[in-house]
C-alpha atoms as a PDB file:
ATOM      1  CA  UNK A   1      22.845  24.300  18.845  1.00  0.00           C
ATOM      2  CA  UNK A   2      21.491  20.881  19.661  1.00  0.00           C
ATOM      3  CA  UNK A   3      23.599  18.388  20.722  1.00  0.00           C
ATOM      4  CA  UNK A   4      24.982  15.952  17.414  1.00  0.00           C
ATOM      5  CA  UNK A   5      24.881  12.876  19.376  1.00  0.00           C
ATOM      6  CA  UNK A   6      20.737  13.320  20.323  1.00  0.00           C
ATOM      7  CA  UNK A   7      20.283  14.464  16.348  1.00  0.00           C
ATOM      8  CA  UNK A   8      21.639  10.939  15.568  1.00  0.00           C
ATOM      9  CA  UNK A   9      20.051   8.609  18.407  1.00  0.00           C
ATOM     10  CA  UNK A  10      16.172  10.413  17.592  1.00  0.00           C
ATOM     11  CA  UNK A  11      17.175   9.978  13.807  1.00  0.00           C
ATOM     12  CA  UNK A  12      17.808   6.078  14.312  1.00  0.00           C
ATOM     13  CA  UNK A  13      14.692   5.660  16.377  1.00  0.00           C
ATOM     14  CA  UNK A  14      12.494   7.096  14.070  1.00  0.00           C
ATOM     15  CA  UNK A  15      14.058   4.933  11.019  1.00  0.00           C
ATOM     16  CA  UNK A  16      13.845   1.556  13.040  1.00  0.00           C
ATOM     17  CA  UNK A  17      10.578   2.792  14.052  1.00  0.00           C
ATOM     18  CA  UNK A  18       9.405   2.812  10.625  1.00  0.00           C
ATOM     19  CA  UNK A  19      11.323  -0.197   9.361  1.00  0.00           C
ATOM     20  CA  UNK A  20       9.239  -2.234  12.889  1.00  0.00           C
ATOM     21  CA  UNK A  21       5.695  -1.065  11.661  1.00  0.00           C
ATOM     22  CA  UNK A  22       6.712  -1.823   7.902  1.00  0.00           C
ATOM     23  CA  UNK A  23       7.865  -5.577   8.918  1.00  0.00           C
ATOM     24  CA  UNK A  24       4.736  -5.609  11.412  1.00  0.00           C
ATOM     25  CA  UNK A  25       2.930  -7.951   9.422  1.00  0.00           C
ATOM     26  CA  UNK A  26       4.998  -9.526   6.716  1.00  0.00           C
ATOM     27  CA  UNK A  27       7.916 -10.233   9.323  1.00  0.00           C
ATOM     28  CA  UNK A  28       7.191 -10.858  12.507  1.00  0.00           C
ATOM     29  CA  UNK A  29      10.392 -11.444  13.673  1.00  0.00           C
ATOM     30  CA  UNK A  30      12.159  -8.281  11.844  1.00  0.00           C
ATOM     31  CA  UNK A  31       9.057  -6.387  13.594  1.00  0.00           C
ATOM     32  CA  UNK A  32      10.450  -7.305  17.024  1.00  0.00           C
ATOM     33  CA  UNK A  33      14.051  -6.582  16.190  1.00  0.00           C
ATOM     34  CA  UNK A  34      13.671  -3.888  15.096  1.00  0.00           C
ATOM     35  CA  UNK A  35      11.440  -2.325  17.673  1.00  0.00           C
ATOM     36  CA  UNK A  36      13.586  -3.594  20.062  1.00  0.00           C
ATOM     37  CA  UNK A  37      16.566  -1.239  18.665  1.00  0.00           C
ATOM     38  CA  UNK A  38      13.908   1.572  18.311  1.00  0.00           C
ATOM     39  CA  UNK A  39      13.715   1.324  21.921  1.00  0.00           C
ATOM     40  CA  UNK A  40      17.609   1.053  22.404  1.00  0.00           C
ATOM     41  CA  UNK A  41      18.079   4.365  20.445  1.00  0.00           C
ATOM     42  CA  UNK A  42      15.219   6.183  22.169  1.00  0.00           C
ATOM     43  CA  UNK A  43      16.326   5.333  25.317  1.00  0.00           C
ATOM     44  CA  UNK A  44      20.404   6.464  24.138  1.00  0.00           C
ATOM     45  CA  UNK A  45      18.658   9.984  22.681  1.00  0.00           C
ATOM     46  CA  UNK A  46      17.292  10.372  26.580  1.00  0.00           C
ATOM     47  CA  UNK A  47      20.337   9.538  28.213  1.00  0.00           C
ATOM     48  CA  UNK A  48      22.425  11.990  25.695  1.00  0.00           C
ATOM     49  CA  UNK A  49      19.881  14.362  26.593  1.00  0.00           C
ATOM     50  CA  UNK A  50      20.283  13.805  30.419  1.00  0.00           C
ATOM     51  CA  UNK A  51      23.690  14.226  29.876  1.00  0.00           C
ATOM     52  CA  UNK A  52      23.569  17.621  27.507  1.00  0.00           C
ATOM     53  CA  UNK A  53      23.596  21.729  29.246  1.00  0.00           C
ATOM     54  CA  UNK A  54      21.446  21.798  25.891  1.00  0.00           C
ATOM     55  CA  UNK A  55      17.838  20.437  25.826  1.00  0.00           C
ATOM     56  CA  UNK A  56      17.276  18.257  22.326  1.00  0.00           C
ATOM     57  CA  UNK A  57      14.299  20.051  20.398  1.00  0.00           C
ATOM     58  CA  UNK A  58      13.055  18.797  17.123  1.00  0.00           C
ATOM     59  CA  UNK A  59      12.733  21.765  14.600  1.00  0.00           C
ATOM     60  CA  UNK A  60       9.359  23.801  14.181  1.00  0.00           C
ATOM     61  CA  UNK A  61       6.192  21.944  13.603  1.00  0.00           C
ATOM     62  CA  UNK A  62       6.849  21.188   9.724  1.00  0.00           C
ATOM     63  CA  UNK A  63       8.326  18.606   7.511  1.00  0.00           C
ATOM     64  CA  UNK A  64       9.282  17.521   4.505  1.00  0.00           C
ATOM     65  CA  UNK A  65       8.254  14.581   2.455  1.00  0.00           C
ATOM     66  CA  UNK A  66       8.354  13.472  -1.164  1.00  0.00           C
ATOM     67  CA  UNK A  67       7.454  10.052  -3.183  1.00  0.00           C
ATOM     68  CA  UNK A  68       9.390   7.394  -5.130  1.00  0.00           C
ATOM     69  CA  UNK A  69       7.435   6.011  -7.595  1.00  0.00           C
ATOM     70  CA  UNK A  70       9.787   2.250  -7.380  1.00  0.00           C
ATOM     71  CA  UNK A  71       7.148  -0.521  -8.466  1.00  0.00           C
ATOM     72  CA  UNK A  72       8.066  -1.407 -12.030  1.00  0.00           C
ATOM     73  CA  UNK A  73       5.115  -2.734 -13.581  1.00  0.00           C
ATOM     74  CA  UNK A  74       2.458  -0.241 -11.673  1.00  0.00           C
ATOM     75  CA  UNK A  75       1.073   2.320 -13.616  1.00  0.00           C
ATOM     76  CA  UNK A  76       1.446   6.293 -13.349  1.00  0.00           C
ATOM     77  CA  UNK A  77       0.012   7.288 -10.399  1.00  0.00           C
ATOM     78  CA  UNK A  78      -1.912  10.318  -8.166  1.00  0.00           C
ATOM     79  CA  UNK A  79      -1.308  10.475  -4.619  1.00  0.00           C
ATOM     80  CA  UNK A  80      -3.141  11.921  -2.208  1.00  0.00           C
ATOM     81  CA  UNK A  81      -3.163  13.028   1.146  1.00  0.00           C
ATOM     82  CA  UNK A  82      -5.944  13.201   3.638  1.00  0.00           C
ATOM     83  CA  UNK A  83      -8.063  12.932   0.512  1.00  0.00           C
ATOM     84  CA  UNK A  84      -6.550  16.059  -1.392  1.00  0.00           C
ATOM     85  CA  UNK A  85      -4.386  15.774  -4.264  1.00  0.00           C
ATOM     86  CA  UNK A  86      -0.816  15.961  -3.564  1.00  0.00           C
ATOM     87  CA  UNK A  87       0.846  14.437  -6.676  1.00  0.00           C
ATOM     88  CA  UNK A  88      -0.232  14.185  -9.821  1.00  0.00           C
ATOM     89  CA  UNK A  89       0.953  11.521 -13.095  1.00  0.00           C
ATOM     90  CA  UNK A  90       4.109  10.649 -11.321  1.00  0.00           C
ATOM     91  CA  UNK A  91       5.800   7.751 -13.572  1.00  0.00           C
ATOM     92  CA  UNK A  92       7.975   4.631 -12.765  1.00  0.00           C
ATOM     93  CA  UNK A  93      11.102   6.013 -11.752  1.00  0.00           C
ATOM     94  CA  UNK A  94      10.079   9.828 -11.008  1.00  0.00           C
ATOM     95  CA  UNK A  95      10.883  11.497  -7.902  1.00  0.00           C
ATOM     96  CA  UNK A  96       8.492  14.266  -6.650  1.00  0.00           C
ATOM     97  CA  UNK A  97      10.176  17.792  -5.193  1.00  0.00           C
ATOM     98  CA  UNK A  98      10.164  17.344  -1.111  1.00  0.00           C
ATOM     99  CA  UNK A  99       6.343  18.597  -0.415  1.00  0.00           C
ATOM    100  CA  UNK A 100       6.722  20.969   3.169  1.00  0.00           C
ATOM    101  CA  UNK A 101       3.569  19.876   5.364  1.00  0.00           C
ATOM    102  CA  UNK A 102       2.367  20.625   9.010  1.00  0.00           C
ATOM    103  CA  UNK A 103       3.665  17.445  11.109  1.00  0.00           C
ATOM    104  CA  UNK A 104       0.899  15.216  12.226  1.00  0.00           C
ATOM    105  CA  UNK A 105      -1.230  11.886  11.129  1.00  0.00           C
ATOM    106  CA  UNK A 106      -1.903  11.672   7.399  1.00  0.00           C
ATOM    107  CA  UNK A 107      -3.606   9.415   5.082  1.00  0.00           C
ATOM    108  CA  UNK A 108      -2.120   8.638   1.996  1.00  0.00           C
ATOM    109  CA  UNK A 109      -3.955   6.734  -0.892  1.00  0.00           C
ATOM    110  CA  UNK A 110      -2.131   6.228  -3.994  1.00  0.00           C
ATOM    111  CA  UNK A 111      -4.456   5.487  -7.390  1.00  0.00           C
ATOM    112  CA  UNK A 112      -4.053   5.224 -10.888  1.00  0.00           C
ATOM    113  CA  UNK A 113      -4.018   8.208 -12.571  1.00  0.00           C
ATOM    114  CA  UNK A 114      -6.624   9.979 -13.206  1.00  0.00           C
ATOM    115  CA  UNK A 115      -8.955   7.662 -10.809  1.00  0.00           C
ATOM    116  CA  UNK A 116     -10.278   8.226  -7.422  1.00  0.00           C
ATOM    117  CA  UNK A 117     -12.202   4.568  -7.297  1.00  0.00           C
ATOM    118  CA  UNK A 118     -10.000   1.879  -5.688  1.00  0.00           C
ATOM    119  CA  UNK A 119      -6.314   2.939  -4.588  1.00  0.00           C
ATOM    120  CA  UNK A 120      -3.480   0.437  -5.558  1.00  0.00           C
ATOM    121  CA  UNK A 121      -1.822   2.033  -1.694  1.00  0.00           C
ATOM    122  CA  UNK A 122      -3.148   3.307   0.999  1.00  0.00           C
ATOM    123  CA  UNK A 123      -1.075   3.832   4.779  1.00  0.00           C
ATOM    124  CA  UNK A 124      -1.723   5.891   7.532  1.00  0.00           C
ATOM    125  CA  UNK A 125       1.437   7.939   7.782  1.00  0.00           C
ATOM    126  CA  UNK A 126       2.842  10.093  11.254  1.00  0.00           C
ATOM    127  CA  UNK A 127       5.301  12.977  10.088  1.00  0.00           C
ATOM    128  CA  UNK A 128       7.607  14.435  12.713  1.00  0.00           C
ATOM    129  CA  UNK A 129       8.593  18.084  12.781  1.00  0.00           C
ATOM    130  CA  UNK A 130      11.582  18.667  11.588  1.00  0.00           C
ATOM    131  CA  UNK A 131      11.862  15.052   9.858  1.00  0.00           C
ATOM    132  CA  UNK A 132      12.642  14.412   5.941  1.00  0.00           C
ATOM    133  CA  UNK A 133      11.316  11.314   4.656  1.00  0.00           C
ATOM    134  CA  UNK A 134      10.873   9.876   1.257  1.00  0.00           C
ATOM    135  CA  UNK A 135       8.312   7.274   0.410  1.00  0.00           C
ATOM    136  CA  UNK A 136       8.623   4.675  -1.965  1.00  0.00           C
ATOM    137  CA  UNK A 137       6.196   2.687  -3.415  1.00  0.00           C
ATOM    138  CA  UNK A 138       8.131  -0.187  -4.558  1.00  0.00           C
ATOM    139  CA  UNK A 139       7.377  -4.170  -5.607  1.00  0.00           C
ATOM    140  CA  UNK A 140       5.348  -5.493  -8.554  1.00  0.00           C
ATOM    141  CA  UNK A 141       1.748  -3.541  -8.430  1.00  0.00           C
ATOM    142  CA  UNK A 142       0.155  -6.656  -7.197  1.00  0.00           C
ATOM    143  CA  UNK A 143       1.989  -6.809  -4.039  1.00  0.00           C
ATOM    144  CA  UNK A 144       3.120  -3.071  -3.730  1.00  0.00           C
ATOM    145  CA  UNK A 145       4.271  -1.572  -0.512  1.00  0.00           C
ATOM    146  CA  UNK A 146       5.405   1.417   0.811  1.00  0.00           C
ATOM    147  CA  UNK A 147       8.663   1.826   2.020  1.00  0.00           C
ATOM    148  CA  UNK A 148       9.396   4.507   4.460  1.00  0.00           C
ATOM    149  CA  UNK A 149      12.921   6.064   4.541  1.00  0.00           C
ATOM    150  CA  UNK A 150      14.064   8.912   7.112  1.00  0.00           C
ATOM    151  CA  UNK A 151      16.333  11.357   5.466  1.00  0.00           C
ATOM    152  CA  UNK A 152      18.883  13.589   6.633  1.00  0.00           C
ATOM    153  CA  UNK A 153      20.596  15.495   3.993  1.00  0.00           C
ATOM    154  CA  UNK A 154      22.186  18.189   5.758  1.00  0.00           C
ATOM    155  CA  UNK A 155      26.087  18.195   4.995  1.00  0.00           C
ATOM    156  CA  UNK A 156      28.547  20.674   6.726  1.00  0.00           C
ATOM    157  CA  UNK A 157      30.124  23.054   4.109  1.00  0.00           C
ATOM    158  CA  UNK A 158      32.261  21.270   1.137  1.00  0.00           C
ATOM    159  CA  UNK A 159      30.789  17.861   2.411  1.00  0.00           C
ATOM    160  CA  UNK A 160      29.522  15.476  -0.295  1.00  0.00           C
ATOM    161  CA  UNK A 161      27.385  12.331   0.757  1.00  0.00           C
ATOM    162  CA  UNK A 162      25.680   8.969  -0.451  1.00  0.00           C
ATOM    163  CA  UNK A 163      23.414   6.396   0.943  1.00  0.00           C
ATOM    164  CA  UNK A 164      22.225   3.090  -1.437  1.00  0.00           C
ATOM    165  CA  UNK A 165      18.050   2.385  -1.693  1.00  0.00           C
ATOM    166  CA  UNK A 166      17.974  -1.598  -2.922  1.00  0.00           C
ATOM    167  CA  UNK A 167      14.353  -1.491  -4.600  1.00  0.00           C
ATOM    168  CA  UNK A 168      14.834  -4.351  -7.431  1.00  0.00           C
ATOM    169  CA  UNK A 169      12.194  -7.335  -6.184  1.00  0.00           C
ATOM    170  CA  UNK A 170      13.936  -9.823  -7.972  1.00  0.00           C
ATOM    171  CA  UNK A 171      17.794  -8.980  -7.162  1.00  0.00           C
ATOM    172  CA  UNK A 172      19.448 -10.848  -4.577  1.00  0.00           C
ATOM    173  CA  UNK A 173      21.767  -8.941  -1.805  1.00  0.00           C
ATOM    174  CA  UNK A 174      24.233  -6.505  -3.409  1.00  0.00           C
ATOM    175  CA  UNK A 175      28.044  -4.944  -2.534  1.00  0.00           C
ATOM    176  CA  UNK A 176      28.086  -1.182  -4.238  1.00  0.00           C
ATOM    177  CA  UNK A 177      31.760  -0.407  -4.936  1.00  0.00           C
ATOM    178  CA  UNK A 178      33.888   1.885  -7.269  1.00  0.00           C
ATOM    179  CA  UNK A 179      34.740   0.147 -10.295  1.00  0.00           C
ATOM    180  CA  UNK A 180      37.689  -2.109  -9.970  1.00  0.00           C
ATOM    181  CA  UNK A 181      37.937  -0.707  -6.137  1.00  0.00           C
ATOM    182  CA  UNK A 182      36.762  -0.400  -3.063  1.00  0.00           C
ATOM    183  CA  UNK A 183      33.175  -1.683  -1.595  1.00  0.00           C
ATOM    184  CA  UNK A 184      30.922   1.279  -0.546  1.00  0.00           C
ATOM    185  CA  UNK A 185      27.989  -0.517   0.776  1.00  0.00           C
ATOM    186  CA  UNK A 186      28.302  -4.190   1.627  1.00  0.00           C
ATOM    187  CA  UNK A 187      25.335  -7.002   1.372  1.00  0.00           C
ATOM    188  CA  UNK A 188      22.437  -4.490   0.761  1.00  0.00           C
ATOM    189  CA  UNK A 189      19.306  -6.732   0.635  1.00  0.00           C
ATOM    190  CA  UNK A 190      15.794  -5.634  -1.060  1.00  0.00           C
ATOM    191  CA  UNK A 191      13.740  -3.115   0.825  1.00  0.00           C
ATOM    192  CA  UNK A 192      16.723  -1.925   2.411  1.00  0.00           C
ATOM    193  CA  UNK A 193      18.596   1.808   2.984  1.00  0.00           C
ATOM    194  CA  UNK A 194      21.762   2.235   3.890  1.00  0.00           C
ATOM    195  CA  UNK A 195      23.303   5.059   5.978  1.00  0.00           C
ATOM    196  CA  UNK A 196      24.852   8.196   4.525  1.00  0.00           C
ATOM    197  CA  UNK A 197      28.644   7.765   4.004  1.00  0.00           C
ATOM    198  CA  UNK A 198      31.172  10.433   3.178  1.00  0.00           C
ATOM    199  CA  UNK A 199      32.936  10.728  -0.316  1.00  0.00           C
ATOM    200  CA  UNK A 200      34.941  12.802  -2.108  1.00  0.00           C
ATOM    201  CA  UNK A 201      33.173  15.170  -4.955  1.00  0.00           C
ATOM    202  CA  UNK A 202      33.678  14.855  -8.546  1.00  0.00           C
ATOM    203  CA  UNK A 203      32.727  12.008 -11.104  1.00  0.00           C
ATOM    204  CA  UNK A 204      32.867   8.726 -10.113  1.00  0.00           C
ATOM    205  CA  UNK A 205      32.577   5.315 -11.729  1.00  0.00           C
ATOM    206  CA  UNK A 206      30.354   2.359  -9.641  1.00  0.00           C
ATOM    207  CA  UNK A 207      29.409  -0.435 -10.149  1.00  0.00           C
ATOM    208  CA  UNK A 208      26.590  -3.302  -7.633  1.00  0.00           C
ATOM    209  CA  UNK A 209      27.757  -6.529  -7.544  1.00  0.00           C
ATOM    210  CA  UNK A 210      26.087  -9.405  -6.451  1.00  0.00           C
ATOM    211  CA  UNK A 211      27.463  -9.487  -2.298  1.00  0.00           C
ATOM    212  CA  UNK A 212      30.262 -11.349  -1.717  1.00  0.00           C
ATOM    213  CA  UNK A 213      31.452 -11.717  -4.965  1.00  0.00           C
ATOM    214  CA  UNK A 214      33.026  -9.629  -8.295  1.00  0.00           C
ATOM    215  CA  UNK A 215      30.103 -10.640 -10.572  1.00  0.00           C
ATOM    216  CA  UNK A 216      28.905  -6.847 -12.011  1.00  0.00           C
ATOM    217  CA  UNK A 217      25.193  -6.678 -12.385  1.00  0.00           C
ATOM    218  CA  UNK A 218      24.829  -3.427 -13.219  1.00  0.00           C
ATOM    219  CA  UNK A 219      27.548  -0.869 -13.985  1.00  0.00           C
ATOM    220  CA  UNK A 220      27.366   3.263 -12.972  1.00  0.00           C
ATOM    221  CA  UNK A 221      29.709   4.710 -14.921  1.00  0.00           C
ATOM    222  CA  UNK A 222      30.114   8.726 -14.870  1.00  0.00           C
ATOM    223  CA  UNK A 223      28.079   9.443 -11.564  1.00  0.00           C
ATOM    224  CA  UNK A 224      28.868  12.985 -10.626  1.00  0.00           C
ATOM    225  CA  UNK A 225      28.707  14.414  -7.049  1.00  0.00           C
ATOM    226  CA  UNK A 226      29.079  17.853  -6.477  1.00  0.00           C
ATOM    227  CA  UNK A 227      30.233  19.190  -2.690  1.00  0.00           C
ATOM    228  CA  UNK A 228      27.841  20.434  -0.442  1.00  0.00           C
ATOM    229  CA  UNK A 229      24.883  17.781  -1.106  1.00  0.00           C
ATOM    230  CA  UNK A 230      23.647  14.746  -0.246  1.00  0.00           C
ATOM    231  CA  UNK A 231      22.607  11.830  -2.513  1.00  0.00           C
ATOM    232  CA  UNK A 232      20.758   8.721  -3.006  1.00  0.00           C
ATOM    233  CA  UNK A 233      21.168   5.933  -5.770  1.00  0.00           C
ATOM    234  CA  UNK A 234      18.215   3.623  -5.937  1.00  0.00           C
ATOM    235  CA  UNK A 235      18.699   0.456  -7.463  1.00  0.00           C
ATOM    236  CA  UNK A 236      14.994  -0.242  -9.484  1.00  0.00           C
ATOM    237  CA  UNK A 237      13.845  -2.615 -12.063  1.00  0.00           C
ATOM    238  CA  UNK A 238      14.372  -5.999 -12.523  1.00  0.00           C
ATOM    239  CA  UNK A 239      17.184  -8.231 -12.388  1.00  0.00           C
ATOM    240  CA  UNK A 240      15.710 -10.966 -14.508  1.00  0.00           C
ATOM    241  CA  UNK A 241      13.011  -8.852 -17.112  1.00  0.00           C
ATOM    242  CA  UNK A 242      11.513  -5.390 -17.984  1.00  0.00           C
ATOM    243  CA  UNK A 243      12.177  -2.737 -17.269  1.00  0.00           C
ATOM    244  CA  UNK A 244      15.520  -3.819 -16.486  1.00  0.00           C
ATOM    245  CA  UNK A 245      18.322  -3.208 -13.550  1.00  0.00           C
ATOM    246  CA  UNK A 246      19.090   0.229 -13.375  1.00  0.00           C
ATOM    247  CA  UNK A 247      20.240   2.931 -10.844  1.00  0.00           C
ATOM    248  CA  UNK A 248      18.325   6.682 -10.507  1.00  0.00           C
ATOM    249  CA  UNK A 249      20.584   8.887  -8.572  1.00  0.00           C
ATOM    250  CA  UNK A 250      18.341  11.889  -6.428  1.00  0.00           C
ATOM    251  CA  UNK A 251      19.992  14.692  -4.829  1.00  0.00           C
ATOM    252  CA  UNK A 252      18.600  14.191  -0.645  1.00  0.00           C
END
């Protein structure tokens, strides 16, 4: 088997790879950081490697992708992918099933639905073999971006796990916690994914709070997790208008 420790160094470089060439323009300074710990994990995967009798190698030349539709005032939308329809009328707050494509360099244009004329998105994309991603198009349709998030939703047998997606434009920093308990996922800022952490199955009552303090914006009551998956909440919507503040949970 490959060795865990490479998995989670080429994992982290190709996250803060994506999060440099999102920031590249909008955030100068967020590019460089974050480039600068792509390079620190690449360069930890190599040295793991160096160190390993086993010889990291990424899985066959496929992956897996699927889209978030995030932005709350955009439209339904088509997406397509080197100019061939991928998805078709997916709605604010729909998730498409993982889509299982050759790895390589990609176009993706995102219109209104039904309309091929001027996309509202379009990115040049590089998928990894072997690599889950999801894509979300999030902000207000006049300033939409996509956001890029590397996946990994493999759990060992009877594991349960969660990571947090903040996607509200208007919400300041957030703490995720049980209700009445525990904090989960500390200061979570917009456009920002946390890691996978490790919980215990079975129904469970959240709540996201604004960070640092025990003011509830938005409750989760009754969020059930069932063993041997991985999940994400998003938080979408607004925190001040319509649609409002609300979570979508997605198994991945």
């Amino acid at each position: 088997m490959p060795n865990p420790e490479i998995n989670e160094y080429v994992y982290q470089a190709l996250m803060y790879d994506m999060y440099a060439c999102y920031y590249k323009y909008s955030d100068p300074n967020k590019h460089v950081m974050y480039y600068q710990m792509h390079l620190k994990a690449l360069q930890q995967a190599i040295q793991s490697q160096a160190g390993s009798r086993v010889p990291y190698q990424m899985n066959s030349g496929m992956t897996s992708a699927r889209v978030f539709h995030a932005s709350p005032d955009a439209p339904a939308v088509d997406v397509y992918l080197n100019g061939n329809l991928a998805l078709r009328n997916l709605k604010y707050k729909e998730i498409s099933e993982f889509m299982h494509l050759p790895a390589g360099q990609y176009r993706l244009d995102i219109y209104p639905t039904g309309s091929t004329t001027s996309p509202v998105l379009s990115e040049t994309l590089l998928f990894m073999p072997g690599v889950t991603y999801t894509f979300t198009a999030a902000g207000p349709v006049s300033r939409l971006k996509l956001f890029p998030i590397v996946d990994k939703p493999f759990v060992s047998a009877g594991e349960t796990k969660v990571k947090f997606v903040h996607l509200s434009p208007d919400a300041p920093a957030v703490d995720v916690a049980v209700k009445d308990g525990d904090i989960l996922f500390p200061n979570v800022s917009y456009m920002t994914a946390t890691k996978y952490i490790t919980v215990p199955a079975g129904r469970i009552d959240l709540e996201v709070r604004l960070a640092g303090t025990q003011t509830v914006v938005l409750p989760v009551p009754k969020v059930q997790l069932r063993s041997d998956t991985a999940y994400t909440i998003f938080a979408v919507g607004l925190a001040n208008g319509n649609p409002p503040l609300e979570a979508v949970l997605a198994r991945g």
